[in-house]
N, C-alpha and C. Protein backbone atom coordinates (compact mmCIF):
# COMPACT_ATOMS: atom_id res chain seq x y z
N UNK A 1 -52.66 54.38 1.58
CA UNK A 1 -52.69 53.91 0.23
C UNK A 1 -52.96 52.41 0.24
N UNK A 2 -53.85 52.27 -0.71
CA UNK A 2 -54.31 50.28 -0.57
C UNK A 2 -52.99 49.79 -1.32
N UNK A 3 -52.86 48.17 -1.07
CA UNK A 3 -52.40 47.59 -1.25
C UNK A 3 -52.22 47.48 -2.94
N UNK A 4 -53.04 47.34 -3.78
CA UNK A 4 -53.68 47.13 -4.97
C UNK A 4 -52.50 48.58 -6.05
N UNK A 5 -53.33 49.45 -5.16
CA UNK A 5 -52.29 51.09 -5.57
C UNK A 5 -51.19 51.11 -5.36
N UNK A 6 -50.55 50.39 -4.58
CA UNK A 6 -49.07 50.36 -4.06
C UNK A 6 -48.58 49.01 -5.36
N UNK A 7 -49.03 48.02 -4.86
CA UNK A 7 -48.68 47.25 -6.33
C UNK A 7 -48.58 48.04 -7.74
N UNK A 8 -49.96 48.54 -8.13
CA UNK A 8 -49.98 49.07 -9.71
C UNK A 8 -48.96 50.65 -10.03
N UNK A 9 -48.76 51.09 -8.87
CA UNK A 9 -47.66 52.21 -9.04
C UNK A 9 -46.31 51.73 -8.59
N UNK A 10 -45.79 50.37 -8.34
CA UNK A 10 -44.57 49.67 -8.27
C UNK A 10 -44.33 49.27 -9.62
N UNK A 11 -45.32 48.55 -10.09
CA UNK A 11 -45.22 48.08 -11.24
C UNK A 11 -45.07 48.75 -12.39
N UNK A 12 -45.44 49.85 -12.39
CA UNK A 12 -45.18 50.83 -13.27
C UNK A 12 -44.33 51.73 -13.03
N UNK A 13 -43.47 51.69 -11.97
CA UNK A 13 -42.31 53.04 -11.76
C UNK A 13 -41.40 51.55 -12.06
N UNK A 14 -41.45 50.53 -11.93
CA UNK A 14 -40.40 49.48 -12.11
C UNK A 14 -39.94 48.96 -13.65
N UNK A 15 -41.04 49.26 -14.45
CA UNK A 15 -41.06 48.93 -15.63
C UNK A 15 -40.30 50.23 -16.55
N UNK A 16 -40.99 51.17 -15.50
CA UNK A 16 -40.80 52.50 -16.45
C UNK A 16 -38.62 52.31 -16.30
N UNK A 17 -38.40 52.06 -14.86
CA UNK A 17 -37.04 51.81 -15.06
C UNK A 17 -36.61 51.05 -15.42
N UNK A 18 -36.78 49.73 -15.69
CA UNK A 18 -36.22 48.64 -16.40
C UNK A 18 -35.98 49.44 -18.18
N UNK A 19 -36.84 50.30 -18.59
CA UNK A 19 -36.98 50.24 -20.25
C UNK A 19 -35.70 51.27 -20.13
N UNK A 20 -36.03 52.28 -18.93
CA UNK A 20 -34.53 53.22 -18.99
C UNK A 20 -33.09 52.87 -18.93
N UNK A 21 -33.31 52.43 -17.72
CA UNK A 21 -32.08 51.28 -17.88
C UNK A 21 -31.56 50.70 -19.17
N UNK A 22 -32.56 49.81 -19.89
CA UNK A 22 -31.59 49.04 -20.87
C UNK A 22 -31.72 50.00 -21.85
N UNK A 23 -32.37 50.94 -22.42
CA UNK A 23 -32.21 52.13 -23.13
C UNK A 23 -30.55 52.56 -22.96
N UNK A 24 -29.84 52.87 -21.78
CA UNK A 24 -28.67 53.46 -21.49
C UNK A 24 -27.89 52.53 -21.70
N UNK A 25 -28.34 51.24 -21.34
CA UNK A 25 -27.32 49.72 -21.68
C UNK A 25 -26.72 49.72 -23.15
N UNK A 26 -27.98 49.83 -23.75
CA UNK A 26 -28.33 49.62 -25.31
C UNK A 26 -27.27 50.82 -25.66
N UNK A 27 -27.47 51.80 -25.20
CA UNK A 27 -26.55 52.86 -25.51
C UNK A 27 -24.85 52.78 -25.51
N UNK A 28 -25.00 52.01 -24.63
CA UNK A 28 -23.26 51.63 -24.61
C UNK A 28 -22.64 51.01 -25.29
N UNK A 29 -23.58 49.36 -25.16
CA UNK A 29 -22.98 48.56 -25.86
C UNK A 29 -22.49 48.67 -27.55
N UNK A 30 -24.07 49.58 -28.61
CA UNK A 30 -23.85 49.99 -29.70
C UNK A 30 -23.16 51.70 -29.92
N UNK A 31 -22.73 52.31 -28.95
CA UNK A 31 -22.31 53.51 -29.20
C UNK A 31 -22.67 55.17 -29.97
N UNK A 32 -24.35 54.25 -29.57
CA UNK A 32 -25.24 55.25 -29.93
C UNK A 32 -25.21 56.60 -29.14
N UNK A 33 -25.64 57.82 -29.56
CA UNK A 33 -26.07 58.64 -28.77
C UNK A 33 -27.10 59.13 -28.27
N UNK A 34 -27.39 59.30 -26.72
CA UNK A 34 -28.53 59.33 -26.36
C UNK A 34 -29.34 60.57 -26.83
N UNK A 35 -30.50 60.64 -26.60
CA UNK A 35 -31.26 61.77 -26.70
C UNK A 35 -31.94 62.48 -25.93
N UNK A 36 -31.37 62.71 -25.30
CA UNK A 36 -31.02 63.97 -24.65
C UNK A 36 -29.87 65.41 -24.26
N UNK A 37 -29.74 65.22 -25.57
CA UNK A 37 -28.15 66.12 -26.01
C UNK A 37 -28.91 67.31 -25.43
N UNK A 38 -30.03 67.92 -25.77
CA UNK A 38 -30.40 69.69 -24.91
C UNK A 38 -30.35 69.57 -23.98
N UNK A 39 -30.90 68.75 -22.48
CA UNK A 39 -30.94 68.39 -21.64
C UNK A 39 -30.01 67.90 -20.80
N UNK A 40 -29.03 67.94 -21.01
CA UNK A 40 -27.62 67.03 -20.58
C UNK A 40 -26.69 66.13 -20.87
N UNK A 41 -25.98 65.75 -20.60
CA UNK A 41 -24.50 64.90 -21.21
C UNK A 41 -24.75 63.67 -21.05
N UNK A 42 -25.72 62.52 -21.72
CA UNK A 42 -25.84 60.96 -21.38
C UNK A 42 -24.85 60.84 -21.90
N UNK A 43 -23.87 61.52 -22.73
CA UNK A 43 -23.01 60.38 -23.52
C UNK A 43 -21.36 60.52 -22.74
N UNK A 44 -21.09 61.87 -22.10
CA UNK A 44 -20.30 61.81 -21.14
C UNK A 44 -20.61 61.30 -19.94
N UNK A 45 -21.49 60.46 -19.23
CA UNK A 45 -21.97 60.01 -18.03
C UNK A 45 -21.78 58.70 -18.76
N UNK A 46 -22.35 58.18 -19.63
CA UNK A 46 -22.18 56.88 -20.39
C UNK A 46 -20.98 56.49 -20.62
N UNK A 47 -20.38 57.29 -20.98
CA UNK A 47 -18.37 57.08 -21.55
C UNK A 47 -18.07 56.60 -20.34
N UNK A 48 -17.86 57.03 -19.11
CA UNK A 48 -17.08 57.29 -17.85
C UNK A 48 -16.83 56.24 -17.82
N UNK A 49 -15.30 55.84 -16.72
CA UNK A 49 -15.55 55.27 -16.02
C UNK A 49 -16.27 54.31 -14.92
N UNK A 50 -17.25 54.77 -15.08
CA UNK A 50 -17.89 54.11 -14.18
C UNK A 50 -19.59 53.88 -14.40
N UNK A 51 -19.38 53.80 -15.94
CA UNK A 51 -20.28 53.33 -16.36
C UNK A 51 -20.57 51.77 -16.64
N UNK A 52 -19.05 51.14 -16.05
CA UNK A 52 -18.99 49.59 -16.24
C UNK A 52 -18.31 48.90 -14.77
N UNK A 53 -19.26 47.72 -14.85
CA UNK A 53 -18.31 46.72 -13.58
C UNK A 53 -18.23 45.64 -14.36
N UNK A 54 -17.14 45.37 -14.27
CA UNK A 54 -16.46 43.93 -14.45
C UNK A 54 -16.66 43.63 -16.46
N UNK A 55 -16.55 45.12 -17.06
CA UNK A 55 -16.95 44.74 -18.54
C UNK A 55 -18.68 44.72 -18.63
N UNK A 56 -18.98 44.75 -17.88
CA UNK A 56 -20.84 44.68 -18.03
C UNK A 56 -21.26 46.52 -17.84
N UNK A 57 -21.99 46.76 -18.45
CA UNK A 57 -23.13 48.39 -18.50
C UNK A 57 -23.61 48.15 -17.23
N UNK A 58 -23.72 49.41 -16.51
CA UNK A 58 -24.18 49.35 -14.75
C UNK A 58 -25.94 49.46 -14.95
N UNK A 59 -25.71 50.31 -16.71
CA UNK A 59 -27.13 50.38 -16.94
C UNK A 59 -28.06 49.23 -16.96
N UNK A 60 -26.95 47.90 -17.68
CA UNK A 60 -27.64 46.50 -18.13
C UNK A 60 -27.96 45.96 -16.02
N UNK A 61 -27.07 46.10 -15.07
CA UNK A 61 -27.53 45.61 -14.24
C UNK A 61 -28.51 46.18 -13.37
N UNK A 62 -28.88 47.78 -13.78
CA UNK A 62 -29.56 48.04 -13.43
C UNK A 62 -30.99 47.83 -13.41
N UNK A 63 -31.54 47.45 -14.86
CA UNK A 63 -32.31 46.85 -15.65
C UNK A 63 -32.50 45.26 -14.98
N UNK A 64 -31.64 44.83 -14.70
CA UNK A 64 -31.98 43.48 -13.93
C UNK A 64 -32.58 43.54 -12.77
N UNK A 65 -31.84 45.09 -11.91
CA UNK A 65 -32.72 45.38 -10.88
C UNK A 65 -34.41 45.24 -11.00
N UNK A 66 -34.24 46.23 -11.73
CA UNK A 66 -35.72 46.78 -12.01
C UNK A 66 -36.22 45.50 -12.44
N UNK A 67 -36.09 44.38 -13.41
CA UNK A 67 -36.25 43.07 -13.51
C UNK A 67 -37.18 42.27 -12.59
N UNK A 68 -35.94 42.25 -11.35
CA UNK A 68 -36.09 41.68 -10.39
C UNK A 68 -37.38 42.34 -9.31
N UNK A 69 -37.45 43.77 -9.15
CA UNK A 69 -38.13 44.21 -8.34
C UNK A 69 -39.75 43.64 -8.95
N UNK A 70 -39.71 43.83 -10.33
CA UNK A 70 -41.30 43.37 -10.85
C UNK A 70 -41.76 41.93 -10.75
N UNK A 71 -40.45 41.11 -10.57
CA UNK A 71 -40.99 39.70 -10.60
C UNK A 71 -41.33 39.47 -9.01
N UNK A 72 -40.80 40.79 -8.02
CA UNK A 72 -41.21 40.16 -6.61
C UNK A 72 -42.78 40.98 -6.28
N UNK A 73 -42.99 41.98 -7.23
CA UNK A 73 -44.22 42.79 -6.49
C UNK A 73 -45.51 41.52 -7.66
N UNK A 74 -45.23 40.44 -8.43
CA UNK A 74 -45.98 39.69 -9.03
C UNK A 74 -45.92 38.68 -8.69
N UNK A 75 -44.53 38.59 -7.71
CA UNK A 75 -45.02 36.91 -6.69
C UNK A 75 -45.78 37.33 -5.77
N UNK A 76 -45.70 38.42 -4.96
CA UNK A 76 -46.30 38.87 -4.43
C UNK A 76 -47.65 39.11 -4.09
N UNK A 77 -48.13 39.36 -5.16
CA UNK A 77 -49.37 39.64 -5.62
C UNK A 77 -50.14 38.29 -5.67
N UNK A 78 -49.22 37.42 -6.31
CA UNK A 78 -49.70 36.36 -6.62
C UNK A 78 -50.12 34.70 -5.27
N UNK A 79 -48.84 35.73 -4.65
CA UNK A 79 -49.06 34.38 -3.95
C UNK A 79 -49.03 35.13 -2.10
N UNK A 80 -50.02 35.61 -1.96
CA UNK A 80 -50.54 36.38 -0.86
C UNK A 80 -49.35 35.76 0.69
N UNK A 81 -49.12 34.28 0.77
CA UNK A 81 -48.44 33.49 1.63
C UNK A 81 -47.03 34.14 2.19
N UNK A 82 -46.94 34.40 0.66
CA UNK A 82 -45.16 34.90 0.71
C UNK A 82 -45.10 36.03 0.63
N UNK A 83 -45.96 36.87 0.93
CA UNK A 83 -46.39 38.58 0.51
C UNK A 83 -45.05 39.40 1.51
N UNK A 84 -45.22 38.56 2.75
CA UNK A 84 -44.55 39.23 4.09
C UNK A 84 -43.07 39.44 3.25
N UNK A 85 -42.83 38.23 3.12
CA UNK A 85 -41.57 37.68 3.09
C UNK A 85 -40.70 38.48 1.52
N UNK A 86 -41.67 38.39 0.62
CA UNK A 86 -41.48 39.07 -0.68
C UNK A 86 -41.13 40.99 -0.24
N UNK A 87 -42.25 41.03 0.55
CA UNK A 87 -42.06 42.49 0.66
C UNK A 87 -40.80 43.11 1.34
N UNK A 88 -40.12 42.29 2.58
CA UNK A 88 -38.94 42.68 3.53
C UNK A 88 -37.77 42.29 2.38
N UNK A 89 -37.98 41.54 1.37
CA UNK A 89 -36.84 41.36 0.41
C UNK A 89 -36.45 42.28 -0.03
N UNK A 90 -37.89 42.99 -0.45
CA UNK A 90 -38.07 44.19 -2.01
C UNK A 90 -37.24 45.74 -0.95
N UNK A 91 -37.87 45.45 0.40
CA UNK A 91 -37.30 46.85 1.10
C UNK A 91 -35.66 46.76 0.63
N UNK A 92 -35.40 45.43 1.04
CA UNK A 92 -33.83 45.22 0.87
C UNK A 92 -33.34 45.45 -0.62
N UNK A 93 -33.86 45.15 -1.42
CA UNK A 93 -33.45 45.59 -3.49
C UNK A 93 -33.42 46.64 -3.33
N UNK A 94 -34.53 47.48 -3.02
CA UNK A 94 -34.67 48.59 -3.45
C UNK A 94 -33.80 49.64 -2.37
N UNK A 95 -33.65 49.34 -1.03
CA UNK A 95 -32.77 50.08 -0.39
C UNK A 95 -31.11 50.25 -1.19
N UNK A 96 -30.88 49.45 -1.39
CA UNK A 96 -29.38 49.06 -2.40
C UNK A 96 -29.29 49.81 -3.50
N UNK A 97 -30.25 49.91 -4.19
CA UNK A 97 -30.60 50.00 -5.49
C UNK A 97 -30.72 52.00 -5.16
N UNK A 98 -31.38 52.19 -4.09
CA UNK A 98 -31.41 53.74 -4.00
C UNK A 98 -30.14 54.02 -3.56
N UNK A 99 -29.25 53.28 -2.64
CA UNK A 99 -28.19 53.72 -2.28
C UNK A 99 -27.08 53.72 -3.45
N UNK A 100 -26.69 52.82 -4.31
CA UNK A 100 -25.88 53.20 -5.09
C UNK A 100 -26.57 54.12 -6.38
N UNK A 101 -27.59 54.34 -6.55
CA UNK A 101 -28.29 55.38 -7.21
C UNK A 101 -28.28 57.02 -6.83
N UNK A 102 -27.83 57.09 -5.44
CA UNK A 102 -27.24 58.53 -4.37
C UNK A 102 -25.96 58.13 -5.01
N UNK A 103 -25.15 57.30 -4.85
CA UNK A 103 -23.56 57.49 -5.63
C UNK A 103 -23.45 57.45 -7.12
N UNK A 104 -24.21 57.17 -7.67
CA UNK A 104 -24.20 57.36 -8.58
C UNK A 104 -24.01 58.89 -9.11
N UNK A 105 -25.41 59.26 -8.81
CA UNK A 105 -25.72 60.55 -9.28
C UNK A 105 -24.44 62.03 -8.45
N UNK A 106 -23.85 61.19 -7.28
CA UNK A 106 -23.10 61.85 -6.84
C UNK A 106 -21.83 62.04 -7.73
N UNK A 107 -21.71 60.90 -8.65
CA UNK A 107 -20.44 60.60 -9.36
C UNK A 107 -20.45 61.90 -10.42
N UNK A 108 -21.72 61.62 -10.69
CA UNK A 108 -22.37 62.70 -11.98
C UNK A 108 -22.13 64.26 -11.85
N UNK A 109 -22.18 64.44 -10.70
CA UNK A 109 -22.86 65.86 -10.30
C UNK A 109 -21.00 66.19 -10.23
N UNK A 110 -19.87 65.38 -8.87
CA UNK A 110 -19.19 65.42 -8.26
C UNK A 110 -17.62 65.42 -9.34
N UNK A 111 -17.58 64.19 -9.98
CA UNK A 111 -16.35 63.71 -10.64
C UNK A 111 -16.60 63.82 -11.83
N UNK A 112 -17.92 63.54 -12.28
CA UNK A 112 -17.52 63.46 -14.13
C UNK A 112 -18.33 64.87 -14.74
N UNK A 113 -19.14 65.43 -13.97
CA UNK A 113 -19.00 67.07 -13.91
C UNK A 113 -20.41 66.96 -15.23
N UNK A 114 -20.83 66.27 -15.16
CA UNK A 114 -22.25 66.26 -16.20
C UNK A 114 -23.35 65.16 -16.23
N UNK A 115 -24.60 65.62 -16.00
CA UNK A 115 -25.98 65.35 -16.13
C UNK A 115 -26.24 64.56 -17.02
N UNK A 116 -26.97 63.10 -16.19
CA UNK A 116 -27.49 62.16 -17.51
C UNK A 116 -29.25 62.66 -16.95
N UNK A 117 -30.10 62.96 -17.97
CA UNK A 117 -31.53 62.68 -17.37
C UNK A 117 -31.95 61.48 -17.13
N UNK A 118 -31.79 60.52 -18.17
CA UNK A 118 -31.94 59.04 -18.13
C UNK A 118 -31.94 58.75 -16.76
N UNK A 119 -30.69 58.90 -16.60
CA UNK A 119 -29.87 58.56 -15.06
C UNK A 119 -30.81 59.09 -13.64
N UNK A 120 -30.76 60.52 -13.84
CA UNK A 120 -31.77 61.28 -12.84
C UNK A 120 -33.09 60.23 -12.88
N UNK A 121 -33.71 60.24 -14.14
CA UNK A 121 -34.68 59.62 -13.82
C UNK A 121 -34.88 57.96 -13.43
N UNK A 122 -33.78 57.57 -13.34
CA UNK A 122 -33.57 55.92 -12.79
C UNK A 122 -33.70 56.18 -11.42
N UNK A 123 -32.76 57.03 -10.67
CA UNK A 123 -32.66 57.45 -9.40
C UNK A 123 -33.90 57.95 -8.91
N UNK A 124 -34.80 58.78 -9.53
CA UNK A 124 -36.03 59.03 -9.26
C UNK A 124 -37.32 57.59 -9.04
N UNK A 125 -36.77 57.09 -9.88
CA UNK A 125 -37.77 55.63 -9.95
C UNK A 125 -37.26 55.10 -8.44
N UNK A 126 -36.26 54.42 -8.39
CA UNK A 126 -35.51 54.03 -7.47
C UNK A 126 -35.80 54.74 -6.17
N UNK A 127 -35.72 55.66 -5.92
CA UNK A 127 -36.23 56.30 -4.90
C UNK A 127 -37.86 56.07 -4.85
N UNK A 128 -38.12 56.16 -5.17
CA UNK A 128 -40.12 56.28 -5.46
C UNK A 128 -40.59 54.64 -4.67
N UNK A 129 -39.96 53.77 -5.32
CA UNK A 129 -40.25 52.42 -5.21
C UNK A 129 -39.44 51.97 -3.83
N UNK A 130 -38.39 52.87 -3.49
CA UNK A 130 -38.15 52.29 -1.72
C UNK A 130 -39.30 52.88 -1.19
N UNK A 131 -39.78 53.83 -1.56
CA UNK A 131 -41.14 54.58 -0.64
C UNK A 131 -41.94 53.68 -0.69
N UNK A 132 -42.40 53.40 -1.54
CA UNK A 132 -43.57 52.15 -2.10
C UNK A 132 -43.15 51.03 -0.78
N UNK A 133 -41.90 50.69 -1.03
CA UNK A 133 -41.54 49.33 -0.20
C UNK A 133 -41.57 49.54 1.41
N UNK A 134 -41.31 51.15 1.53
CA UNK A 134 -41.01 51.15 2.98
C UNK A 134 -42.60 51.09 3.21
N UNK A 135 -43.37 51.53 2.35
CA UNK A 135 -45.17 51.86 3.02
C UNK A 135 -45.57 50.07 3.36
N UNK A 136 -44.98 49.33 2.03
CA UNK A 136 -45.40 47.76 2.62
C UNK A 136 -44.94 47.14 3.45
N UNK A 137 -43.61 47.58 4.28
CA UNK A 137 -42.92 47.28 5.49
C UNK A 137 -43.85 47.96 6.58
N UNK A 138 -44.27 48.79 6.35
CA UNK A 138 -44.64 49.83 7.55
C UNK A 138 -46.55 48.81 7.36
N UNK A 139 -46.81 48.26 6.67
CA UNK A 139 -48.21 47.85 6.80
C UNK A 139 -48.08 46.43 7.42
N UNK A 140 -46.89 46.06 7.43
CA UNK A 140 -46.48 44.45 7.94
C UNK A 140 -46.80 44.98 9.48
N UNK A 141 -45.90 45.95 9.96
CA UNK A 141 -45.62 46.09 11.30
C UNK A 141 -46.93 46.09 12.09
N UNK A 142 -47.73 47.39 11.52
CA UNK A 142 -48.88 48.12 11.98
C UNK A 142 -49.92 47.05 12.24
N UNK A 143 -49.81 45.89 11.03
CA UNK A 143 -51.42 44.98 11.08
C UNK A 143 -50.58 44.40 11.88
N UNK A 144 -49.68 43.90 13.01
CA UNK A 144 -49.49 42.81 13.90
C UNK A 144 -49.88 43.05 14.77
């Protein structure tokens, strides 16, 4: 996969999670209900416990993730120098970001006994975009 394709499908599985994310944020903070009531329980996955650290939506920091991952695949892009260096970062966001996204969804499935899709599909992004990152780690190695 070129470089170019790996950027424009980061950028768009990153965005697509940033809007989900604060969608579920947004959801908390005003006590809206999500929509996806046929589909599963956002609003019991949202209630939980452990839908907050420290008083903040895990959704709102998730959204920063996703934030963050787009401003490094556009320094990136931008500034070819720091490409290496940008990219072994992004492995590192996005490894984190998939790992508490496996506990997460474990929380879901395990302790609070109901399905956010929202959620599924954050974890899906999240996963997608370590692939993305591991392919630009794995192109660092190969061209040396």
């Amino acid at each position: 996969m070129t470089a170019d394709r790996v950027n424009l499908l980061g950028l768009i599985s990153a965005i697509a999670g940033f809007i989900d994310s604060f969608y579920l944020g947004w959801l908390k903070i005003t006590g809206n209900t999500a929509a996806c009531s046929q589909f599963g329980d956002c609003d019991a996955v949202n209630s939980s416990p452990y839908a907050m650290i420290g008083g903040i939506p895990i959704a709102f920091i998730g959204a920063l993730g996703y934030a963050l991952i787009v401003l490094m695949i556009v320094i990136g892009m931008r500034r070819p120098v720091w490409a290496e260096n940008v990219n072994l970062a992004l492995f590192g966001v996005t490894l984190i970001g998939m790992i508490y996204s496996a506990y997460l969804t474990y929380l879901e499935v395990a302790v609070i006994h109901a399905i956010c899709p929202f959620c599924v599909l954050s974890a899906v992004l999240m996963s997608f975009l370590f692939v993305l990152s591991a392919l630009r780690i794995r192109e660092i190695f190969v061209s040396e």
